[in-house]
N, C-alpha and C. Protein backbone atom coordinates (compact mmCIF):
# COMPACT_ATOMS: atom_id res chain seq x y z
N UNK A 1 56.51 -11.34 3.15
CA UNK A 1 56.14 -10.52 4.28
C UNK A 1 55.72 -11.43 5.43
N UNK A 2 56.14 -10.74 6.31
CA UNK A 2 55.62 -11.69 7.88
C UNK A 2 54.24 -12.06 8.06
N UNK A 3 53.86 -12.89 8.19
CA UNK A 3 52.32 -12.91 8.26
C UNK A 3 51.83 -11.91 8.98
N UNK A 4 52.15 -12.25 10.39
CA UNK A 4 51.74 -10.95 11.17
C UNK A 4 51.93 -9.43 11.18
N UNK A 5 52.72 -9.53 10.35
CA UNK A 5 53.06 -8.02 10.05
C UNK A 5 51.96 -7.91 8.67
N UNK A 6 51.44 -8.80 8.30
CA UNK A 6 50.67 -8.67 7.02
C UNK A 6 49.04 -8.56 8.13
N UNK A 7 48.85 -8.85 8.74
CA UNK A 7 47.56 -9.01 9.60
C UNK A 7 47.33 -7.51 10.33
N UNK A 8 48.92 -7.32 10.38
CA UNK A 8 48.80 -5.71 11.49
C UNK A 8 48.25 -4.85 10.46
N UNK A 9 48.99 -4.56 8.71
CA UNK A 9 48.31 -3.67 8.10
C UNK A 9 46.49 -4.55 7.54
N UNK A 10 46.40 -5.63 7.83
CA UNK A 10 45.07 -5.66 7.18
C UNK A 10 43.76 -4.67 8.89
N UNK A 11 44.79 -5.29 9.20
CA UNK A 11 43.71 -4.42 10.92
C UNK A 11 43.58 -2.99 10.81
N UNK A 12 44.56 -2.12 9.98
CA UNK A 12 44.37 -0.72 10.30
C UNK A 12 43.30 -0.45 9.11
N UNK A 13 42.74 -0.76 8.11
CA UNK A 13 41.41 -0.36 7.74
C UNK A 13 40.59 -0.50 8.00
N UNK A 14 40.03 -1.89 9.03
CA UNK A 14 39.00 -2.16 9.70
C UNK A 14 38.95 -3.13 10.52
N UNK A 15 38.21 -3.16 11.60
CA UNK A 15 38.45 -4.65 12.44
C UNK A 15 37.78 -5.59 11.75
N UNK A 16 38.64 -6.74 11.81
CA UNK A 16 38.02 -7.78 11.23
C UNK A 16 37.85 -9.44 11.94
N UNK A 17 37.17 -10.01 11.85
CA UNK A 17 36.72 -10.89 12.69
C UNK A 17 38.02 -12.22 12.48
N UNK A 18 38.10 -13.16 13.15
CA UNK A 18 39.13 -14.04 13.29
C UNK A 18 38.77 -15.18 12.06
N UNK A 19 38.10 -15.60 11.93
CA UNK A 19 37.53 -16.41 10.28
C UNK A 19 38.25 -15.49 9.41
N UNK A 20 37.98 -13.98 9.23
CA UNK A 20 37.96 -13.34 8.11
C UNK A 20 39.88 -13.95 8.05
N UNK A 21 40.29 -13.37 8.89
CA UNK A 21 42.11 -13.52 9.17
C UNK A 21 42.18 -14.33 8.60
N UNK A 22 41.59 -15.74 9.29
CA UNK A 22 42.31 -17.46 8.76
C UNK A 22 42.25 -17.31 7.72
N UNK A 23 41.26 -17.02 6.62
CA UNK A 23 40.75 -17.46 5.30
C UNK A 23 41.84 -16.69 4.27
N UNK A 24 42.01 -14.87 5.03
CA UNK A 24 42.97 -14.52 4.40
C UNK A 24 44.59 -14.60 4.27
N UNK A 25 44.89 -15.24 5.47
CA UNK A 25 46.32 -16.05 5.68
C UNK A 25 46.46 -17.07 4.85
N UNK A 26 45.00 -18.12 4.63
CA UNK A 26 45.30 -19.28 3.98
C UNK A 26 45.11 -19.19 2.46
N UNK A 27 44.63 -18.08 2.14
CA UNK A 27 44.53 -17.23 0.69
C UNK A 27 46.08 -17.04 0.07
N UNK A 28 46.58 -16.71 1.42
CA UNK A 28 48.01 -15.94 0.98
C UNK A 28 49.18 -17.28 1.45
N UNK A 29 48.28 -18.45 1.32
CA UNK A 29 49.79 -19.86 1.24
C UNK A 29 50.34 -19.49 2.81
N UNK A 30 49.70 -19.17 3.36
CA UNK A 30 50.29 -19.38 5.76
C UNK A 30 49.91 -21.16 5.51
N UNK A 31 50.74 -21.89 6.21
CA UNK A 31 50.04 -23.25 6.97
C UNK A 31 49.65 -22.63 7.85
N UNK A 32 49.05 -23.92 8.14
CA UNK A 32 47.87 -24.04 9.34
C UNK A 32 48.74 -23.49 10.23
N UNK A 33 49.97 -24.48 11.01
CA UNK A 33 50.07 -23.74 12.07
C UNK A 33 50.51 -22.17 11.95
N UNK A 34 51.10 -21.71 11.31
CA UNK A 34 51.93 -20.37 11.23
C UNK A 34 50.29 -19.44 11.57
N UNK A 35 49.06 -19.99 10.44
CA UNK A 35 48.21 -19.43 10.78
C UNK A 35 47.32 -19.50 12.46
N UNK A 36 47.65 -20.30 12.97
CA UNK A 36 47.31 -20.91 14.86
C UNK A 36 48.44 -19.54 15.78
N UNK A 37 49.53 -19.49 15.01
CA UNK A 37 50.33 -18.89 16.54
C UNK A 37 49.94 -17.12 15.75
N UNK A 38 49.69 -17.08 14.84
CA UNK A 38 49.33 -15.33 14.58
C UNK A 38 47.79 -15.06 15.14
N UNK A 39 47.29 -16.44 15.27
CA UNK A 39 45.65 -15.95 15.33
C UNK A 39 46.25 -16.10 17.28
N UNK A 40 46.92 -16.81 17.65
CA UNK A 40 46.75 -16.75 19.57
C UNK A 40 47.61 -15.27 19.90
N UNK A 41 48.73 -15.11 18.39
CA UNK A 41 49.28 -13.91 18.94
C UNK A 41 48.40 -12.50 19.20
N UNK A 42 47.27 -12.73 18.13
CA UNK A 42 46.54 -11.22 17.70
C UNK A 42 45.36 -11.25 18.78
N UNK A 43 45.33 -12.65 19.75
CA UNK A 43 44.30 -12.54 20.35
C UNK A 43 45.03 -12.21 21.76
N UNK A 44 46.30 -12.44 21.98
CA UNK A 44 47.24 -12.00 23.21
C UNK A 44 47.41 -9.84 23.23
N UNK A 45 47.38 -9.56 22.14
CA UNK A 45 47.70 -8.35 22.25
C UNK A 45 46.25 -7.45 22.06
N UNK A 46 45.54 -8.21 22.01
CA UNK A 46 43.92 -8.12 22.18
C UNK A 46 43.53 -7.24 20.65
N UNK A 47 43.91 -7.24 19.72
CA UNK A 47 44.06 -7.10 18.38
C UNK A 47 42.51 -7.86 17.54
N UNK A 48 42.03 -9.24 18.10
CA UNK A 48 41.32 -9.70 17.28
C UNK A 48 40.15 -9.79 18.65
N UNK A 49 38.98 -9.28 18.22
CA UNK A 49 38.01 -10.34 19.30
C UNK A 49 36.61 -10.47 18.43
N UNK A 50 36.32 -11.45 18.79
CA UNK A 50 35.13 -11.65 17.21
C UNK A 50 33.33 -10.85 18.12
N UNK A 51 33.29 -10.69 19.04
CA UNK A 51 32.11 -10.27 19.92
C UNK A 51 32.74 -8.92 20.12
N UNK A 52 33.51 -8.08 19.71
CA UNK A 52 33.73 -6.61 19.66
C UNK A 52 33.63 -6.15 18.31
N UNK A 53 34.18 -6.85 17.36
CA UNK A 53 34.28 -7.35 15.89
C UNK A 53 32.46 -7.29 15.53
N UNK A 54 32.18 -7.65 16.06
CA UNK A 54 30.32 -7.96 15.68
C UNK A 54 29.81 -7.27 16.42
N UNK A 55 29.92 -6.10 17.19
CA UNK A 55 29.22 -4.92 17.65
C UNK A 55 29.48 -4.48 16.81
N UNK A 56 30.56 -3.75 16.91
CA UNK A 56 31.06 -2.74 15.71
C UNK A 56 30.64 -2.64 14.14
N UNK A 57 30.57 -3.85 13.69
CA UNK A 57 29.92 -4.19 12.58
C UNK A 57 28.34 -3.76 12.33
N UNK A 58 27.74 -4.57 13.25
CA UNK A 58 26.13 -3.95 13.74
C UNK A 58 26.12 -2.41 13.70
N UNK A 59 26.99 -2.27 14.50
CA UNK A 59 27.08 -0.58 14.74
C UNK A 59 26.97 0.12 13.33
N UNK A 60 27.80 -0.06 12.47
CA UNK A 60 28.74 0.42 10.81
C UNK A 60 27.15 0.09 10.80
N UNK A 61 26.53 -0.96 10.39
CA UNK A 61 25.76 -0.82 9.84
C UNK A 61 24.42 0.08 9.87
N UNK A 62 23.94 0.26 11.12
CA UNK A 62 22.66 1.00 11.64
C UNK A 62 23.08 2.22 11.35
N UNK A 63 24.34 2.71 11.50
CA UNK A 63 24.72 4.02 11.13
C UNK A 63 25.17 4.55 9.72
N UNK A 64 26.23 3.62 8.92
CA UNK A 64 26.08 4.49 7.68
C UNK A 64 25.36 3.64 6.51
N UNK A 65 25.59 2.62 6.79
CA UNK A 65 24.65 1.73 5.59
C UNK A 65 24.19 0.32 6.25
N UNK A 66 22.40 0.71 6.79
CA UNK A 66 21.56 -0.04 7.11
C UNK A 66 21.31 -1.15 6.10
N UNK A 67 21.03 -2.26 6.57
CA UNK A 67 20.55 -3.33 6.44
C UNK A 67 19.91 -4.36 7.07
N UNK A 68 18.93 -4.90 7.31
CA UNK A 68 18.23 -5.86 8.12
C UNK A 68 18.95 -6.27 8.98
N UNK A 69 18.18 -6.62 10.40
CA UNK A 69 19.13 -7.53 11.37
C UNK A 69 19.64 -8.66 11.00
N UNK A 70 18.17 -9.33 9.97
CA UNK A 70 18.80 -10.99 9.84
C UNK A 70 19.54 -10.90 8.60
N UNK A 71 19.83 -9.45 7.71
CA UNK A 71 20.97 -10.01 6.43
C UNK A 71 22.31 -9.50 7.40
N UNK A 72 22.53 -8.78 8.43
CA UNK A 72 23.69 -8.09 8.95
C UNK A 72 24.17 -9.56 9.88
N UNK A 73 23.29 -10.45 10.18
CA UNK A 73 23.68 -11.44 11.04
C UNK A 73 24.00 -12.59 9.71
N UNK A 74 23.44 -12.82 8.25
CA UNK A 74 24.03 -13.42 7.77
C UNK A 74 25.31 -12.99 7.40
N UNK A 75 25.76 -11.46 7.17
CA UNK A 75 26.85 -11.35 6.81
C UNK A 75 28.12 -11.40 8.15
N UNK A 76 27.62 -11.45 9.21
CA UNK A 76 28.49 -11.67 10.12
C UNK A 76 28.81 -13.18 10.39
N UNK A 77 27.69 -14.48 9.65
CA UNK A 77 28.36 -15.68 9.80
C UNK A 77 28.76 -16.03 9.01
N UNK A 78 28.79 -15.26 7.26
CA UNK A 78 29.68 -15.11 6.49
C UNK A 78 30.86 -14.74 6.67
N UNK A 79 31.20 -13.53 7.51
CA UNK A 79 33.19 -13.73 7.95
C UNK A 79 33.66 -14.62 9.11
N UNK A 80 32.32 -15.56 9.00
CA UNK A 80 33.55 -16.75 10.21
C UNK A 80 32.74 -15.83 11.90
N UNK A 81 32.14 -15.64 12.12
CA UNK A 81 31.93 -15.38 13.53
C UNK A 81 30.89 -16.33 14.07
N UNK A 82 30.95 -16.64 15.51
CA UNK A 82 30.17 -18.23 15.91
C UNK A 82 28.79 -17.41 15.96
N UNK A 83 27.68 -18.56 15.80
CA UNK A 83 26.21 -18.07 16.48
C UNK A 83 26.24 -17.45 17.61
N UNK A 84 26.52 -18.14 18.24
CA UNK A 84 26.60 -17.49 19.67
C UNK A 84 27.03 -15.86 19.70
N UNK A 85 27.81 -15.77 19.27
CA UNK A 85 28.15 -14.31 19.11
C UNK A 85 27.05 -13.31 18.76
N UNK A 86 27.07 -13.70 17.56
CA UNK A 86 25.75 -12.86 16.70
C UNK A 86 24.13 -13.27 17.44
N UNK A 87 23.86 -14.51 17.87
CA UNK A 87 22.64 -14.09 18.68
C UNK A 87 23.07 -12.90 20.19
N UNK A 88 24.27 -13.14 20.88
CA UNK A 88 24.46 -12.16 21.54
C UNK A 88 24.43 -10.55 21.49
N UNK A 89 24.74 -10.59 20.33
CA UNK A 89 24.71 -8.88 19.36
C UNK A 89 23.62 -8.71 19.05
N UNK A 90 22.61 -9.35 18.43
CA UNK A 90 21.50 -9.59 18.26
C UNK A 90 20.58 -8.86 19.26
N UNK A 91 20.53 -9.27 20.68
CA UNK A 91 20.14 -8.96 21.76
C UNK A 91 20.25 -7.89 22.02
N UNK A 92 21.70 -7.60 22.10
CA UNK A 92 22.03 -5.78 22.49
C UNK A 92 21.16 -4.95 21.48
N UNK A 93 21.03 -5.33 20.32
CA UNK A 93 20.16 -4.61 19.30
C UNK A 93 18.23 -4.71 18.65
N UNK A 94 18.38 -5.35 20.09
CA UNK A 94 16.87 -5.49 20.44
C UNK A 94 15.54 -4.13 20.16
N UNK A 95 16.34 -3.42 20.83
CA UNK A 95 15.10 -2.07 20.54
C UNK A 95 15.56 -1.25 18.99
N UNK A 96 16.23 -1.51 18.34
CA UNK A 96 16.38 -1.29 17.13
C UNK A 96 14.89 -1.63 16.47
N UNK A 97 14.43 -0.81 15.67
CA UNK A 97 13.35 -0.64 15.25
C UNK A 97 13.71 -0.95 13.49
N UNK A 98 13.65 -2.46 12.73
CA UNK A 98 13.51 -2.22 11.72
C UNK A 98 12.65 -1.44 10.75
N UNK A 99 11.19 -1.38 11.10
CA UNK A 99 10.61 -0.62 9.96
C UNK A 99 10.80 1.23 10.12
N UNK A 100 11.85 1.80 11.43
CA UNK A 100 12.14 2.82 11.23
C UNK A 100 13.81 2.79 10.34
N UNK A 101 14.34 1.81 10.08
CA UNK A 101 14.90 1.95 9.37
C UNK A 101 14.93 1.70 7.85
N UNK A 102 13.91 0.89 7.78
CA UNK A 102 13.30 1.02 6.37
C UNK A 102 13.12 2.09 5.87
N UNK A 103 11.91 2.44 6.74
CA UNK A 103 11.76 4.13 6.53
C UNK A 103 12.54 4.80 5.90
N UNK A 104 13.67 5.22 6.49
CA UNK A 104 15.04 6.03 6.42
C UNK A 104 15.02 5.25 4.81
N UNK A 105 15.54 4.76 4.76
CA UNK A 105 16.19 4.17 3.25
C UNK A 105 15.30 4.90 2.29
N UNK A 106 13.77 4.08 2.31
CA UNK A 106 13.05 3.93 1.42
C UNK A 106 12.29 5.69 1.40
N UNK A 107 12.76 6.62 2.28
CA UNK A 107 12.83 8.43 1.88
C UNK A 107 13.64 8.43 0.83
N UNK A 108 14.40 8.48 1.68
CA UNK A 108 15.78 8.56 0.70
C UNK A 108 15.53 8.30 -0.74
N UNK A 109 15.54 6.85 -0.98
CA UNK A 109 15.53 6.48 -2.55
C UNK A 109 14.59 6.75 -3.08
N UNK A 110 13.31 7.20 -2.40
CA UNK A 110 12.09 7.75 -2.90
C UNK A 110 12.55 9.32 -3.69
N UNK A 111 13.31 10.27 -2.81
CA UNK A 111 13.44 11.46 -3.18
C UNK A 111 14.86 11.66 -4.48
N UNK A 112 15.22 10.56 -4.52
CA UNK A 112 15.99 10.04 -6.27
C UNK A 112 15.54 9.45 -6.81
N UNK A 113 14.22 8.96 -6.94
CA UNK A 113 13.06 8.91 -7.93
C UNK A 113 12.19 10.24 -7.74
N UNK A 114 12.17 10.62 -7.82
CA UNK A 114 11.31 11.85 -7.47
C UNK A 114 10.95 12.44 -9.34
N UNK A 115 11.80 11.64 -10.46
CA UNK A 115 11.60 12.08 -11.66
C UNK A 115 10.79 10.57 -12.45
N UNK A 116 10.66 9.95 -11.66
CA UNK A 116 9.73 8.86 -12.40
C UNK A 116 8.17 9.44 -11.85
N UNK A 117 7.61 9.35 -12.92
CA UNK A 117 6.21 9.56 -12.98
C UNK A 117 5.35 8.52 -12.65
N UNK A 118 5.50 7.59 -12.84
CA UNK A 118 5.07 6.38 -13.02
C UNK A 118 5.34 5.46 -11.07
N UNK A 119 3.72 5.51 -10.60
CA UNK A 119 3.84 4.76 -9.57
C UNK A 119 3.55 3.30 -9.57
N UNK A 120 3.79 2.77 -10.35
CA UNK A 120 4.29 1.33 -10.26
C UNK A 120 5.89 1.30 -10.64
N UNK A 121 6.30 1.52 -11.06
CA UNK A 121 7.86 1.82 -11.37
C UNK A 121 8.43 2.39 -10.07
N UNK A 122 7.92 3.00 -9.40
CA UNK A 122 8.47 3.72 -8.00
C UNK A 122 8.42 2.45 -6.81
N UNK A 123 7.32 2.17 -7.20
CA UNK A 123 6.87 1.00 -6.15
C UNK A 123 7.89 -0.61 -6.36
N UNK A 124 7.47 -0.92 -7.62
CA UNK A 124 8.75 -2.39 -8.04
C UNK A 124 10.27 -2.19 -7.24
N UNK A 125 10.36 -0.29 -7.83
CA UNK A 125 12.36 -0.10 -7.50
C UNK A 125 12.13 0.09 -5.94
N UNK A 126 11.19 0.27 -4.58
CA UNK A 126 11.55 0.68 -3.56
C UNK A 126 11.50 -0.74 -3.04
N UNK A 127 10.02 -1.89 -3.67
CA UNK A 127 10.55 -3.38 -3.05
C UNK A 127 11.79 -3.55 -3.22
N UNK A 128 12.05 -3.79 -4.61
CA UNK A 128 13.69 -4.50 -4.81
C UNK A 128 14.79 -3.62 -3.90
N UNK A 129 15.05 -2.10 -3.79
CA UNK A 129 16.10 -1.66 -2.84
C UNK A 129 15.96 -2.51 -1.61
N UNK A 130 14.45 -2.60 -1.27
CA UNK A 130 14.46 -2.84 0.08
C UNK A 130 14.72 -3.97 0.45
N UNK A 131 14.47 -5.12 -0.70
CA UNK A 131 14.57 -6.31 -0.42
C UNK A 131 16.14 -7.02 -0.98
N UNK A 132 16.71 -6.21 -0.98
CA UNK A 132 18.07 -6.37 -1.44
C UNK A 132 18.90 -6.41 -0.18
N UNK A 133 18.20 -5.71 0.30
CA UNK A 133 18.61 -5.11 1.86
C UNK A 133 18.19 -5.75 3.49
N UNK A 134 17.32 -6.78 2.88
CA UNK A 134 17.33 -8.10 3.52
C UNK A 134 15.63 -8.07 4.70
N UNK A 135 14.95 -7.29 4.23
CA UNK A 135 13.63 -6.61 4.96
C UNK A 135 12.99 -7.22 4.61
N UNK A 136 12.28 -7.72 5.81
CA UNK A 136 10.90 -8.99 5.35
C UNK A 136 9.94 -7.99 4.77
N UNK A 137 8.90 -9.15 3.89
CA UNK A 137 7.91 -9.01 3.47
C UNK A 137 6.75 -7.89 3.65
N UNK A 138 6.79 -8.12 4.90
CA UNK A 138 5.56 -7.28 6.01
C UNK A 138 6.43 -5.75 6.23
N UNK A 139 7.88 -5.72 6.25
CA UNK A 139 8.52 -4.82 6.39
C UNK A 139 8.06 -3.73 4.91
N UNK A 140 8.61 -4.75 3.65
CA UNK A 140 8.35 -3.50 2.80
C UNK A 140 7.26 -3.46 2.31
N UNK A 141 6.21 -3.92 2.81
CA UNK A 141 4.41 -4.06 2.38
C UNK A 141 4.25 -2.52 3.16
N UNK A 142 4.38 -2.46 3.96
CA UNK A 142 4.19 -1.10 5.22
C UNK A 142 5.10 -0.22 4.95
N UNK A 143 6.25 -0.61 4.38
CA UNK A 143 6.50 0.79 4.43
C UNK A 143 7.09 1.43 2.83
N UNK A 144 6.93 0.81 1.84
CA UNK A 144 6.66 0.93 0.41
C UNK A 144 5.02 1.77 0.37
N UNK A 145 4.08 1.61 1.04
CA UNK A 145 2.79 1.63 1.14
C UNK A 145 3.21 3.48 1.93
N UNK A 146 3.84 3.41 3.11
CA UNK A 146 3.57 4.55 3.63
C UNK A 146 4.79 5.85 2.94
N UNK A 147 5.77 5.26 2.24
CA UNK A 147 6.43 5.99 1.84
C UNK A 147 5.53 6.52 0.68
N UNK A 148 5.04 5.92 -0.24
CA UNK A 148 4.05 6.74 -1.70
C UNK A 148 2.86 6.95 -1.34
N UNK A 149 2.20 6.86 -0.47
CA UNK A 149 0.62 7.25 0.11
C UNK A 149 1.23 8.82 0.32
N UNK A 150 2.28 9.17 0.92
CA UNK A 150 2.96 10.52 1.66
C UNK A 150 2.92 11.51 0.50
């Protein structure tokens, strides 16, 4: 298959950042260059941009499955996107309120425990969700605390 014709169907499930591409071209045996003129082609037809790529991502996340700013920014320099980028995204997502999104979660998984009796068992499973999920310390001290006080 054409590379680029292999890049066009990996684009229609989700945008994906320009690292993610290389790694999966060079997964699939592309040389280097073949992988250079698909990555200038996908950036000519405006197909790839890694700072639209990392809104959008941010976005996915605050909306259907939250996770910390700083694990959503490690997983964005996990597919190959520069710092620069992600402190830029970063910024736009300034008034984002982590411990109201803690919140949100830690309802939630509170009201599917709702059959454990046992509040230390409620308390261990809402740190670990939360801290899986990349929420400092002080994050799930406050709001592990205000979710079972409720």
């Amino acid at each position: 298959m054409d590379s680029f014709r292999y890049v066009q169907i990996l684009l229609r499930y989700r945008p994906r950042s320009e690292g993610e591409i290389r790694e999966r071209l060079s997964r699939r045996g592309y040389d280097s260059e073949n992988i250079k003129d698909v990555i200038r082609r996908l950036k000519q037809c405006d197909l790839i941009n890694d700072l639209e790529f990392a809104k959008h991502w941010m976005e996915y996340r605050l909306s259907y499955n939250p996770r910390s700013k700083s694990y959503t920014a490690f997983e964005l320099k996990r597919k190959g996107v520069s710092q620069d980028i992600i402190e830029s995204v970063l910024k736009d997502f300034e008034t984002v309120d982590e411990n109201d999104i803690a919140l949100r979660l830690a309802k939630k998984k509170a009201r599917n425990m709702s059959k454990i009796k046992d509040s230390l068992t409620k308390r261990r499973r809402l740190y670990a969700y939360l801290g899986r999920r990349g929420f400092s310390s002080s994050v799930l001290r406050e709001t592990v605390n205000s979710v079972l006080n409720n």
